[in-house]
PDB file of N, CA and C in Angstrom:
ATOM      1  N   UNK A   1     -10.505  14.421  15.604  1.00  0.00           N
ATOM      2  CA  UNK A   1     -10.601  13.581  14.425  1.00  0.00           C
ATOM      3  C   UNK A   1     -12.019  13.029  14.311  1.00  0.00           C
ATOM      4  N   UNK A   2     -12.713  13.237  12.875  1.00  0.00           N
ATOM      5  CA  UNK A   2     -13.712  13.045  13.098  1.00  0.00           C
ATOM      6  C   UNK A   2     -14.198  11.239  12.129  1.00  0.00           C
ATOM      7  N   UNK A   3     -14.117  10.153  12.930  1.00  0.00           N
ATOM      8  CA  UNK A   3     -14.236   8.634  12.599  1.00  0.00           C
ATOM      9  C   UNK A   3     -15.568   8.919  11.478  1.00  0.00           C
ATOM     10  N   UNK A   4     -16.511   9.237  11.186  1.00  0.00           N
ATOM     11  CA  UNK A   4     -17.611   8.782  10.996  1.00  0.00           C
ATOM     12  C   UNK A   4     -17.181   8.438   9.525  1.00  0.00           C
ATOM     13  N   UNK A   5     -16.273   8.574   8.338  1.00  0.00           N
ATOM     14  CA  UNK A   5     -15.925   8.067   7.459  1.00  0.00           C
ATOM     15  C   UNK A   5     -15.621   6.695   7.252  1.00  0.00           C
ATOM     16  N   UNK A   6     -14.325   6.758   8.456  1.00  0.00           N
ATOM     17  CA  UNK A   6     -13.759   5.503   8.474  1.00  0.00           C
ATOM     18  C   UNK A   6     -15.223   4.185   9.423  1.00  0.00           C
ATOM     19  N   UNK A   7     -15.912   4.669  10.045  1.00  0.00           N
ATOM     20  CA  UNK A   7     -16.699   3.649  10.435  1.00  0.00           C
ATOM     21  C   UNK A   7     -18.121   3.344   9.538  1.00  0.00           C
ATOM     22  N   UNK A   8     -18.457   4.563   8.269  1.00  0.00           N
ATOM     23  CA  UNK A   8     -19.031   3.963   7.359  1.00  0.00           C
ATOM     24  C   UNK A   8     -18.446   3.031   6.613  1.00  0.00           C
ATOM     25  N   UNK A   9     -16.972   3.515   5.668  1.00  0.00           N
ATOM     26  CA  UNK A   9     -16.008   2.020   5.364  1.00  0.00           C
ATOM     27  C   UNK A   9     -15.986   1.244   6.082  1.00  0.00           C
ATOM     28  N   UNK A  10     -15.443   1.063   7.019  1.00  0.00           N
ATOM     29  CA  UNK A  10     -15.684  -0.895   8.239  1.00  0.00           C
ATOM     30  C   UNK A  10     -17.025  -1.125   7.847  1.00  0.00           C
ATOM     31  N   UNK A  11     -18.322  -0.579   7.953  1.00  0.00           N
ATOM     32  CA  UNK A  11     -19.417  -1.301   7.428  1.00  0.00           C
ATOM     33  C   UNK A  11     -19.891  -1.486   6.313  1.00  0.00           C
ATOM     34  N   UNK A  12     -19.328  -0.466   5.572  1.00  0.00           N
ATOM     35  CA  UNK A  12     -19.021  -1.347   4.226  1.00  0.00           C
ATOM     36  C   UNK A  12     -18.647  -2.603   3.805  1.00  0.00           C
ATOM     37  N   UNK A  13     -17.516  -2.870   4.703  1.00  0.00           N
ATOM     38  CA  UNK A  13     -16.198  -3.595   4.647  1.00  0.00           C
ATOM     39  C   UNK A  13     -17.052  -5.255   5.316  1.00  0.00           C
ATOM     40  N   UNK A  14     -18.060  -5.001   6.211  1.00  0.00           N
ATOM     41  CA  UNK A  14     -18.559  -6.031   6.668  1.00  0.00           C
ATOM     42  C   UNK A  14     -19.831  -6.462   6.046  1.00  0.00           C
ATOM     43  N   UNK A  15     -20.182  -5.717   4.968  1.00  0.00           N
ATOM     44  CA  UNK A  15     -21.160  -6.248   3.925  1.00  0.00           C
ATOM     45  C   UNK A  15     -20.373  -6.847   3.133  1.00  0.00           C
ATOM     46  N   UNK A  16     -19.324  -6.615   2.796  1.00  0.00           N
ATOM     47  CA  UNK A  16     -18.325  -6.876   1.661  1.00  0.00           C
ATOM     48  C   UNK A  16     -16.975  -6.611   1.508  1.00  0.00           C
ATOM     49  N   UNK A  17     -17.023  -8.497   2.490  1.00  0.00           N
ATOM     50  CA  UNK A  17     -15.697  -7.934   3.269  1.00  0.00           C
ATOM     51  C   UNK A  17     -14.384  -8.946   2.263  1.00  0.00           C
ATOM     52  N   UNK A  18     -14.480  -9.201   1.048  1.00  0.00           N
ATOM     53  CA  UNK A  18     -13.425  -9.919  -0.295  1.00  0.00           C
ATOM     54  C   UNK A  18     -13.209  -7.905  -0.876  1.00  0.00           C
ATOM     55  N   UNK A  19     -13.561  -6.986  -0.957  1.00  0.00           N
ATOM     56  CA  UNK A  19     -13.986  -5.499  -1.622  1.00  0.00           C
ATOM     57  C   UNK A  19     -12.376  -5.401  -0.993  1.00  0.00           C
ATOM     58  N   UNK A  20     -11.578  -5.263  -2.539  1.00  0.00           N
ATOM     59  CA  UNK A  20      -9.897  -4.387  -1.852  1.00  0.00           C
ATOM     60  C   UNK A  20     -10.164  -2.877  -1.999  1.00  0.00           C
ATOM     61  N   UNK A  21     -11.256  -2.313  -2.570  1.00  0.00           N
ATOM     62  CA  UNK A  21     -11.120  -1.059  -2.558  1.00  0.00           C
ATOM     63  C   UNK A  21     -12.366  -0.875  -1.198  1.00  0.00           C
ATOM     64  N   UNK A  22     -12.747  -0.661  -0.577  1.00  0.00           N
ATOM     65  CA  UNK A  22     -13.013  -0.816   0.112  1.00  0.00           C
ATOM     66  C   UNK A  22     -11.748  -1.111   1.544  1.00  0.00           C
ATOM     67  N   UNK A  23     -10.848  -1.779   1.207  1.00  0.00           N
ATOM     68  CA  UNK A  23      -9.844  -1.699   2.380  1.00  0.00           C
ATOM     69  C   UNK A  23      -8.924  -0.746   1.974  1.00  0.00           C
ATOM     70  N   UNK A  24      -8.573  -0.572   0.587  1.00  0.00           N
ATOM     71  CA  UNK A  24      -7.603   0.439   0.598  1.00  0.00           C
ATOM     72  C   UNK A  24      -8.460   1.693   0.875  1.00  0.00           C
ATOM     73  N   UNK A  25      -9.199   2.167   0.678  1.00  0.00           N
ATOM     74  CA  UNK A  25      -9.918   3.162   1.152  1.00  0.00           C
ATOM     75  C   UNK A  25      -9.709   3.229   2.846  1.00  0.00           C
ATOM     76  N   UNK A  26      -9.543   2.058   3.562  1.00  0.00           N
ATOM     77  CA  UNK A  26      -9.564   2.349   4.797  1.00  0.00           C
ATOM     78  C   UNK A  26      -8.132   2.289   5.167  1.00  0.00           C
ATOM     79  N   UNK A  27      -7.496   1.467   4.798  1.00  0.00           N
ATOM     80  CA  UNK A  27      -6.118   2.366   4.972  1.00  0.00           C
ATOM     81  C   UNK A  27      -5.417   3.737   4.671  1.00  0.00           C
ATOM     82  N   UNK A  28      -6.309   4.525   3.697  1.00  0.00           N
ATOM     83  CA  UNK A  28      -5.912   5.870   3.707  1.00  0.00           C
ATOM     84  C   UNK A  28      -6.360   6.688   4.691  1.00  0.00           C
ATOM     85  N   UNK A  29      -7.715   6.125   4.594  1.00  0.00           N
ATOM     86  CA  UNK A  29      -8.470   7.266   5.879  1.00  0.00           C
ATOM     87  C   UNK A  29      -7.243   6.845   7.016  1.00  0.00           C
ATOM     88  N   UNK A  30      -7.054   5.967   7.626  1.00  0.00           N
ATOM     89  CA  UNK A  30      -5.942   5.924   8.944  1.00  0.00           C
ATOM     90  C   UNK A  30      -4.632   6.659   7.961  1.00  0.00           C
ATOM     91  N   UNK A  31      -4.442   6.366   7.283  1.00  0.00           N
ATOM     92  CA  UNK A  31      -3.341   7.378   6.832  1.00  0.00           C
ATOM     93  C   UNK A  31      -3.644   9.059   7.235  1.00  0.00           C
ATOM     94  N   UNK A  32      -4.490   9.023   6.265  1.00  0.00           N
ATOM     95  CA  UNK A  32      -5.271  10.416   6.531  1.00  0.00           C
ATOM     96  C   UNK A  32      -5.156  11.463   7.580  1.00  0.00           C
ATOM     97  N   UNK A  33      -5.348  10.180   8.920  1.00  0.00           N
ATOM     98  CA  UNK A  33      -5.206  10.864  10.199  1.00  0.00           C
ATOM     99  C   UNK A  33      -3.857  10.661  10.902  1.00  0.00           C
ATOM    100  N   UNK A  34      -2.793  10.013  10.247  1.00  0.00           N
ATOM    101  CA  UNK A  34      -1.900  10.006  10.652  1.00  0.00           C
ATOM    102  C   UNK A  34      -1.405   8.768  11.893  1.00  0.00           C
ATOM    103  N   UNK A  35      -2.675   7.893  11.386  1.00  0.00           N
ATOM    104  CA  UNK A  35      -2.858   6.631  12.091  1.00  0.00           C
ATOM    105  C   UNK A  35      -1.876   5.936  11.610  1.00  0.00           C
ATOM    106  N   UNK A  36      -0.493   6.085  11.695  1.00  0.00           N
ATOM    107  CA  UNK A  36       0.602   4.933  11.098  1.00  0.00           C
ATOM    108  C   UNK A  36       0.358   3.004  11.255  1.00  0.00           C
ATOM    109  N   UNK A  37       0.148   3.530  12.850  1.00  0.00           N
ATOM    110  CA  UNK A  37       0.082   1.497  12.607  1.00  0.00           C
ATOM    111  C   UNK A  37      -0.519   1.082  12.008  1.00  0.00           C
ATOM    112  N   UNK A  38      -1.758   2.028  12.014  1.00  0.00           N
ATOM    113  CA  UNK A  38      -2.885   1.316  11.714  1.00  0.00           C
ATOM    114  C   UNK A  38      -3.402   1.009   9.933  1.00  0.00           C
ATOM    115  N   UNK A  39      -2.570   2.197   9.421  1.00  0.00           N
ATOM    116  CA  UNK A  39      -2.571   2.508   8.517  1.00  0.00           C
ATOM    117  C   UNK A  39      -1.582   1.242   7.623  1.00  0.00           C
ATOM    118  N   UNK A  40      -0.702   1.412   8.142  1.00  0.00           N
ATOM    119  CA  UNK A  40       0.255  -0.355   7.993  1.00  0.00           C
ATOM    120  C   UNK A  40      -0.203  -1.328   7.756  1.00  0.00           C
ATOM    121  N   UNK A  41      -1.131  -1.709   8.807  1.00  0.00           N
ATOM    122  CA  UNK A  41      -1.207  -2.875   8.987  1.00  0.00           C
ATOM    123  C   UNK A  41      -2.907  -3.643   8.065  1.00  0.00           C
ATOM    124  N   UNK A  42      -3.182  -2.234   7.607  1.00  0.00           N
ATOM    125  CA  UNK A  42      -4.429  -2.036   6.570  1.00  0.00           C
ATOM    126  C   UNK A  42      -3.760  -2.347   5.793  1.00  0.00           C
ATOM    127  N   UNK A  43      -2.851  -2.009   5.036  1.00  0.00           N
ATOM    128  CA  UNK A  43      -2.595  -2.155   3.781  1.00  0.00           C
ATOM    129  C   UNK A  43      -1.626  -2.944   3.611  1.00  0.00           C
ATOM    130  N   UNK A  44      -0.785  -3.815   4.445  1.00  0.00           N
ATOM    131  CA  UNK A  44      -0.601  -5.032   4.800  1.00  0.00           C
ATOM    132  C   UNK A  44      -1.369  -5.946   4.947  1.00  0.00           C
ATOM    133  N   UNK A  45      -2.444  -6.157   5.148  1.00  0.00           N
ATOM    134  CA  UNK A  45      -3.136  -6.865   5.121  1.00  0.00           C
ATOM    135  C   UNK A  45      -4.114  -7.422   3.715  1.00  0.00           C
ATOM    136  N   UNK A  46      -4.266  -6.197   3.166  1.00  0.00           N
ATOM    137  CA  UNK A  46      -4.660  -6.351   1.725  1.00  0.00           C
ATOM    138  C   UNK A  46      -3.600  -6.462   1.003  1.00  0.00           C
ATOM    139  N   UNK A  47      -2.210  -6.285   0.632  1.00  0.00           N
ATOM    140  CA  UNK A  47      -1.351  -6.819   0.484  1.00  0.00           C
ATOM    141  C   UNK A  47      -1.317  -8.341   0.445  1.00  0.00           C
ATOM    142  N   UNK A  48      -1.728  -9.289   1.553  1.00  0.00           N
ATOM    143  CA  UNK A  48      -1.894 -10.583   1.818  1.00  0.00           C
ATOM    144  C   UNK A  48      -2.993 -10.786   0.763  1.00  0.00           C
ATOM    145  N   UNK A  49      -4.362 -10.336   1.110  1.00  0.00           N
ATOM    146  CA  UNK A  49      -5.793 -10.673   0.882  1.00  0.00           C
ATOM    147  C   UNK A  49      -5.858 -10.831  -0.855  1.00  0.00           C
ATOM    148  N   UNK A  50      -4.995  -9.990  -1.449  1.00  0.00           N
ATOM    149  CA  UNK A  50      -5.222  -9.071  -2.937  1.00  0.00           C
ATOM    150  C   UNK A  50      -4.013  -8.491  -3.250  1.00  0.00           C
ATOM    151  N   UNK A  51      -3.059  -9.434  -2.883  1.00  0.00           N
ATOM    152  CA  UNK A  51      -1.376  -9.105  -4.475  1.00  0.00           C
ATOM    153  C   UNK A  51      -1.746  -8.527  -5.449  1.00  0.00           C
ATOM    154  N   UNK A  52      -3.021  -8.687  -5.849  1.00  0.00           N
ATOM    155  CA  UNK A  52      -2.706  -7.859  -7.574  1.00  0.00           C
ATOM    156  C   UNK A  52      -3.432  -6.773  -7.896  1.00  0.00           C
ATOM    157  N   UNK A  53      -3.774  -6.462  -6.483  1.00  0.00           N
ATOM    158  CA  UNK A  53      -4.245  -5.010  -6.295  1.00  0.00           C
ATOM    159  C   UNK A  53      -3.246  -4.194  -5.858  1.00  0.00           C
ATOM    160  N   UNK A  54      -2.453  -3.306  -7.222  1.00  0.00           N
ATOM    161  CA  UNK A  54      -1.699  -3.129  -7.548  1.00  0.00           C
ATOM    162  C   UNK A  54      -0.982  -1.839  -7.154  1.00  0.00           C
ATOM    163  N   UNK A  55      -2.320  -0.774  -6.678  1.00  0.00           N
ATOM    164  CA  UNK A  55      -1.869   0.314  -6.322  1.00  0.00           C
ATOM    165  C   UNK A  55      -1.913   0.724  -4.084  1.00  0.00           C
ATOM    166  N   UNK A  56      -2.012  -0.514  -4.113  1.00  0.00           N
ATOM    167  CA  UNK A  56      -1.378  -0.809  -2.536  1.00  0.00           C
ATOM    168  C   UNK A  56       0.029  -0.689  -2.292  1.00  0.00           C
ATOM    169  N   UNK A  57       0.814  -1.134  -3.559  1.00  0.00           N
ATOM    170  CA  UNK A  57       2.032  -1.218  -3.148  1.00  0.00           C
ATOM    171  C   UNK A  57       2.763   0.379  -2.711  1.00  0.00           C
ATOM    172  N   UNK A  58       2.677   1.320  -3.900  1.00  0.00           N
ATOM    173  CA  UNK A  58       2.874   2.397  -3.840  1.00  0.00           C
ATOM    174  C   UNK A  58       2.803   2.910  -2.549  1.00  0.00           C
ATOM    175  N   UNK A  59       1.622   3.314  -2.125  1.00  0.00           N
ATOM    176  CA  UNK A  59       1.125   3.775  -0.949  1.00  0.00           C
ATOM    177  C   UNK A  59       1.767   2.557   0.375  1.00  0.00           C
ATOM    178  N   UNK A  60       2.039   2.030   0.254  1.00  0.00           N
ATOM    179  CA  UNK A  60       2.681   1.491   1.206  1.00  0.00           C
ATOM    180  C   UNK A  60       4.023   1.497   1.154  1.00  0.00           C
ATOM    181  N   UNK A  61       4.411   1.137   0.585  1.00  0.00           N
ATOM    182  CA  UNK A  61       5.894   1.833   0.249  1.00  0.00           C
ATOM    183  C   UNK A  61       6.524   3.115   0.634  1.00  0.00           C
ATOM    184  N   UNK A  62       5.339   4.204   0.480  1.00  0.00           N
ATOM    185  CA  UNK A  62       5.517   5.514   0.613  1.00  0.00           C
ATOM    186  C   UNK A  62       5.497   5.355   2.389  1.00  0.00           C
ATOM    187  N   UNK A  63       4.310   4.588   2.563  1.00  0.00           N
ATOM    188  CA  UNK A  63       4.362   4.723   4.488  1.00  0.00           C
ATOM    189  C   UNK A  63       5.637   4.112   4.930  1.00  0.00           C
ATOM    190  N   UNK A  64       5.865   3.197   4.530  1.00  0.00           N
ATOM    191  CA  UNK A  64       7.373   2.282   5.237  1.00  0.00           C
ATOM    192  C   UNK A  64       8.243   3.268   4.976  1.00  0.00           C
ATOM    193  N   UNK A  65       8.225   4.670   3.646  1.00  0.00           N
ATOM    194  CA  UNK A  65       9.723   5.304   4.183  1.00  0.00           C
ATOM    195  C   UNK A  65       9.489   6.105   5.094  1.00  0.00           C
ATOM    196  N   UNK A  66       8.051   6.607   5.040  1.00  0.00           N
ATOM    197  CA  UNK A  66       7.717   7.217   6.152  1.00  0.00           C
ATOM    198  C   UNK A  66       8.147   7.271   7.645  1.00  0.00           C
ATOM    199  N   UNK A  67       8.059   5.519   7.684  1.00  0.00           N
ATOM    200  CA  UNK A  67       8.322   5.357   8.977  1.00  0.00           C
ATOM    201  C   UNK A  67       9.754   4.771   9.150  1.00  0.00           C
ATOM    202  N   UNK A  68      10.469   5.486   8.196  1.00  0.00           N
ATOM    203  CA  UNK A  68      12.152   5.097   8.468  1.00  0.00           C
ATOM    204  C   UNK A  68      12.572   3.366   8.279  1.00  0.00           C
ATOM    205  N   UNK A  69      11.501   3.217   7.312  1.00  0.00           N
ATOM    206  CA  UNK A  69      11.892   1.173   6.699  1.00  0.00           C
ATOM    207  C   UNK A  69      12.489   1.689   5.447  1.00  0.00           C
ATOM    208  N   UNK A  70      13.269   1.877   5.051  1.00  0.00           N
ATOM    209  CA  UNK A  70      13.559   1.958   3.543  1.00  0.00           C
ATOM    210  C   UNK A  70      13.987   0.482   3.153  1.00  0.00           C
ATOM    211  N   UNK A  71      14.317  -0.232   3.602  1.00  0.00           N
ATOM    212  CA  UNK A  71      14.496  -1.933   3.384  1.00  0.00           C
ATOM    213  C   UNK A  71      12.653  -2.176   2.666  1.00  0.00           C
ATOM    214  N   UNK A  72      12.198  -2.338   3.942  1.00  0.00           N
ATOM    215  CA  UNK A  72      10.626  -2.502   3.445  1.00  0.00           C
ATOM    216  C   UNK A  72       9.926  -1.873   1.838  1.00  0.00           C
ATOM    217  N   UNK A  73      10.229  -0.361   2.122  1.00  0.00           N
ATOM    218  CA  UNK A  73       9.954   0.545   1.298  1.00  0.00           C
ATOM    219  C   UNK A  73      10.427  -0.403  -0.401  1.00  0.00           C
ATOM    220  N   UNK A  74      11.742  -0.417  -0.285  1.00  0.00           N
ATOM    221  CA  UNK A  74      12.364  -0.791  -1.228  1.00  0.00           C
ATOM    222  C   UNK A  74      11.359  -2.311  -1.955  1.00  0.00           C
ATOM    223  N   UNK A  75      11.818  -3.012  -0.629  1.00  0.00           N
ATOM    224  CA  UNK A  75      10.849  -4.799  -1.289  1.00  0.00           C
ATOM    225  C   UNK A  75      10.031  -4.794  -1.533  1.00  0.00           C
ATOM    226  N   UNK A  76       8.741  -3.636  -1.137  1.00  0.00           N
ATOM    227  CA  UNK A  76       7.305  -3.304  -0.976  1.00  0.00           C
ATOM    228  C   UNK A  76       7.251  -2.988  -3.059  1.00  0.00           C
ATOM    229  N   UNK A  77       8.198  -1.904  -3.392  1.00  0.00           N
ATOM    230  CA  UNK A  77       8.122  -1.451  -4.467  1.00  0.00           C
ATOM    231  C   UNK A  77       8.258  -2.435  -5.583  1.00  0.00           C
ATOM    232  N   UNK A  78       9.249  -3.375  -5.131  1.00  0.00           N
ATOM    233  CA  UNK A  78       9.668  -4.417  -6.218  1.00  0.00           C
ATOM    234  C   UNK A  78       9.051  -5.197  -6.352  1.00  0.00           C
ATOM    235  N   UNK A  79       7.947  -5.447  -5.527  1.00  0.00           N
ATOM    236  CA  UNK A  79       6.771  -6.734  -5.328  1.00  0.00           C
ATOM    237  C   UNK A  79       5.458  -5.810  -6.264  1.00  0.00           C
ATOM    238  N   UNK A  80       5.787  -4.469  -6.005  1.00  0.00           N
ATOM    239  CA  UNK A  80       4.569  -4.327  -6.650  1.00  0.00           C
ATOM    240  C   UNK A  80       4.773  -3.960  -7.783  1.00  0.00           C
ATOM    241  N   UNK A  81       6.267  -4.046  -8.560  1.00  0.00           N
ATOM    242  CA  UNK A  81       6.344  -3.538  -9.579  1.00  0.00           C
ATOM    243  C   UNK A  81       6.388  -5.110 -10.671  1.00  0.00           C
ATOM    244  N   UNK A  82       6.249  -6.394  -9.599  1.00  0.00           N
ATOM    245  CA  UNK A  82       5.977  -7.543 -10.297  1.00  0.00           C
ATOM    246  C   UNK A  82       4.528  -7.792 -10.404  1.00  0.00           C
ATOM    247  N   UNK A  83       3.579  -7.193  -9.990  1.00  0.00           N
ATOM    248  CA  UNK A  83       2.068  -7.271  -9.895  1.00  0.00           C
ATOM    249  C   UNK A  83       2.247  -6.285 -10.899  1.00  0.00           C
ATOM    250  N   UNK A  84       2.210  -5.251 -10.852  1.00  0.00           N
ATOM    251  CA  UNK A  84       1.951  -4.309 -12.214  1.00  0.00           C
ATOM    252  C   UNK A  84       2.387  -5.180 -13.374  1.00  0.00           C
ATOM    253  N   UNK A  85       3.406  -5.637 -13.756  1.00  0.00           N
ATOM    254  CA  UNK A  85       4.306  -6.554 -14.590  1.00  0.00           C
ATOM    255  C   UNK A  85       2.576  -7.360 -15.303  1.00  0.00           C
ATOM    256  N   UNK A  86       2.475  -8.365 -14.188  1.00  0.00           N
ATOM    257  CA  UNK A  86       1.105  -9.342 -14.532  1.00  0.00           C
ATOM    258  C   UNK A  86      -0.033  -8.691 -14.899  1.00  0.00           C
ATOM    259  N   UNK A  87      -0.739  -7.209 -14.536  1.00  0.00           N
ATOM    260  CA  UNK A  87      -1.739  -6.605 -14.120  1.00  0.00           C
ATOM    261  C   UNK A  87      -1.145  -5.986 -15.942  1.00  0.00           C
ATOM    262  N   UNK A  88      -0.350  -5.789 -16.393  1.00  0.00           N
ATOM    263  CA  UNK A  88       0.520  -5.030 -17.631  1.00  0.00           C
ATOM    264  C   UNK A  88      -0.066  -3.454 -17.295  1.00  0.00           C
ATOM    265  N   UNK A  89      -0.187  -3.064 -16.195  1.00  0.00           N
ATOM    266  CA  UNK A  89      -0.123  -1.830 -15.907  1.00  0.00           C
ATOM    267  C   UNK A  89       0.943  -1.033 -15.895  1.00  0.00           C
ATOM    268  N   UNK A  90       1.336  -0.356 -16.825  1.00  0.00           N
ATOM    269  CA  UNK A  90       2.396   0.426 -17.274  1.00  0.00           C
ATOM    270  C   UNK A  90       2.467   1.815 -16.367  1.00  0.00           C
ATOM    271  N   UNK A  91       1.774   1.933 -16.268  1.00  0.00           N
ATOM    272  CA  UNK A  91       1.880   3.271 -15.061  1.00  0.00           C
ATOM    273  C   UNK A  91       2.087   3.383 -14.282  1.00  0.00           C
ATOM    274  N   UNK A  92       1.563   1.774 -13.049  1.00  0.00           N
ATOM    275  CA  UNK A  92       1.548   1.753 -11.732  1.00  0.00           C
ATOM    276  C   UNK A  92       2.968   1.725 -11.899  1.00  0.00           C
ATOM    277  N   UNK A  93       3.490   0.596 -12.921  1.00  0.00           N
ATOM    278  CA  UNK A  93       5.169   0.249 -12.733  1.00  0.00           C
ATOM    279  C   UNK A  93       5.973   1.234 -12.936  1.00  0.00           C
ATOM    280  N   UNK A  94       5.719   2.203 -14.145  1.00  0.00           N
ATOM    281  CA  UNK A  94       6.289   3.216 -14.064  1.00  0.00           C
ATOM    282  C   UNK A  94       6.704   3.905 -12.585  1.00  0.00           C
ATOM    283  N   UNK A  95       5.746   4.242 -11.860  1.00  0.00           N
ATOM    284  CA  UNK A  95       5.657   5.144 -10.743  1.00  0.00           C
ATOM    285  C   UNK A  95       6.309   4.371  -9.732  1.00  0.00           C
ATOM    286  N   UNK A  96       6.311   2.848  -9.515  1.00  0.00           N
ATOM    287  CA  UNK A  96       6.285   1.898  -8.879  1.00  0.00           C
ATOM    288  C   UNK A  96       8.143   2.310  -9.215  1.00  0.00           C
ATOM    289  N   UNK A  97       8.895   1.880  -9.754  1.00  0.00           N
ATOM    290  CA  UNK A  97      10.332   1.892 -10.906  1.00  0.00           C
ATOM    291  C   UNK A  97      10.397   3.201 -10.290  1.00  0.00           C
ATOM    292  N   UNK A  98      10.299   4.572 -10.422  1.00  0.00           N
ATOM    293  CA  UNK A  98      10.662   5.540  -9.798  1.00  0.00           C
ATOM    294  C   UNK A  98      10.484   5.588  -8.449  1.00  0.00           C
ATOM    295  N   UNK A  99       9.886   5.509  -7.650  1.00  0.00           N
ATOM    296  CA  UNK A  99      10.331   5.300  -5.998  1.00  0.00           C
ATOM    297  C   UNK A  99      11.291   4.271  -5.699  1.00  0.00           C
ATOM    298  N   UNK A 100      11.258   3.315  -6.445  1.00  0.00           N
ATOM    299  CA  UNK A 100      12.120   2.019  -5.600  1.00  0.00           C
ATOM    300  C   UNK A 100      13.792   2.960  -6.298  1.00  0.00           C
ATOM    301  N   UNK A 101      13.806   3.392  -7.496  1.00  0.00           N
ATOM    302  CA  UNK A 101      15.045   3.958  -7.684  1.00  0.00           C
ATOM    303  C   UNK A 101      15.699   5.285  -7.053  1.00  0.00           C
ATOM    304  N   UNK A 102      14.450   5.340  -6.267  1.00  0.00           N
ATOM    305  CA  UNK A 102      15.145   6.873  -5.516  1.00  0.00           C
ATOM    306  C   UNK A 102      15.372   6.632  -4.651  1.00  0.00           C
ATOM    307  N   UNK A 103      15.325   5.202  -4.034  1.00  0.00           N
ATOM    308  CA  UNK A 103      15.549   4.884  -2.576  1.00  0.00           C
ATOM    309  C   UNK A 103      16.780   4.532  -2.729  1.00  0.00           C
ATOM    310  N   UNK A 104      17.381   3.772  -4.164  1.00  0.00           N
ATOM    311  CA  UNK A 104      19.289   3.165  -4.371  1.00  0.00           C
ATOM    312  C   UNK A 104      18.822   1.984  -5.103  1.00  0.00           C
ATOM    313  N   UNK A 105      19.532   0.742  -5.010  1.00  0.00           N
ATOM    314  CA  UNK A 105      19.893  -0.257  -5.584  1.00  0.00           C
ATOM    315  C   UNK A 105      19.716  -1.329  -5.003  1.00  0.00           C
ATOM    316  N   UNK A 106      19.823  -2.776  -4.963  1.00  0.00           N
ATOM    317  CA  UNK A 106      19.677  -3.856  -4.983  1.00  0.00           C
ATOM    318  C   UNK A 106      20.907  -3.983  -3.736  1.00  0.00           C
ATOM    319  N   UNK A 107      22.091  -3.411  -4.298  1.00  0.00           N
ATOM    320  CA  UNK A 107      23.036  -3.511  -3.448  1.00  0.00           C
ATOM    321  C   UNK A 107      22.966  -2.711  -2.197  1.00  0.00           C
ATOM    322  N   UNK A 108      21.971  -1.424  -1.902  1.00  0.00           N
ATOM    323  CA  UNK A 108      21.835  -1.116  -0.862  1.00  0.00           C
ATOM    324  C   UNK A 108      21.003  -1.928   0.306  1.00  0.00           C
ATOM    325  N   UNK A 109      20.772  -2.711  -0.285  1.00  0.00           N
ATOM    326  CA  UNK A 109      19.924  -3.629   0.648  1.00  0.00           C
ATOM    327  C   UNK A 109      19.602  -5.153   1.032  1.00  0.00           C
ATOM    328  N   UNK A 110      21.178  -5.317   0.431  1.00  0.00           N
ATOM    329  CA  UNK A 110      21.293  -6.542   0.883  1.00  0.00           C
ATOM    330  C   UNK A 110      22.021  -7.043   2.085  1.00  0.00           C
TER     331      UNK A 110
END
């Protein structure tokens, strides 16, 4: 695996370290490589940093079913399909509305 991507982003990231694209960028690269935790806990974290950076949710969502959370997966989608809502991004929610419905219902997860 070759880092030198992901350690130009971190120094990116430490010139300008408020930049959500800039972290979501680095949570894919660990995606990328199949870095799950790490990849998690990136885009969990901007999640915290930047709610209404909107197309985190997706991609995280997608990792939590990945990693056998479909609970997560599910709440991940519905949180971000209330940021799209505010953001009036019709697309993210769109896309956002189709994963959380392919996972079931409200009632599967309570």
């Amino acid at each position: 695996m070759d880092n030198t991507r992901l350690r130009q982003l971190q120094s990116l990231l430490e010139e300008d370290p408020g930049s959500s694209f800039i972290q979501f960028a680095i949570a894919k690269e660990y995606e990328k490589y199949a870095q799950w935790p790490e990849a998690r806990m990136a885009y969990e974290a901007l999640v915290q940093s930047a709610p209404d950076y909107v197309g985190t949710y997706y991609h995280l969502g997608k990792l939590y079913e990945k990693l056998d959370r479909p609970a997560d997966a599910f709440q991940t989608y519905k949180t971000g399909m209330e940021a799209a809502k505010r953001a009036g991004d019709q697309h993210a929610l769109s896309e956002l509305a189709g994963a959380k419905l392919a996972l079931g219902d409200e009632e599967d997860f309570d």
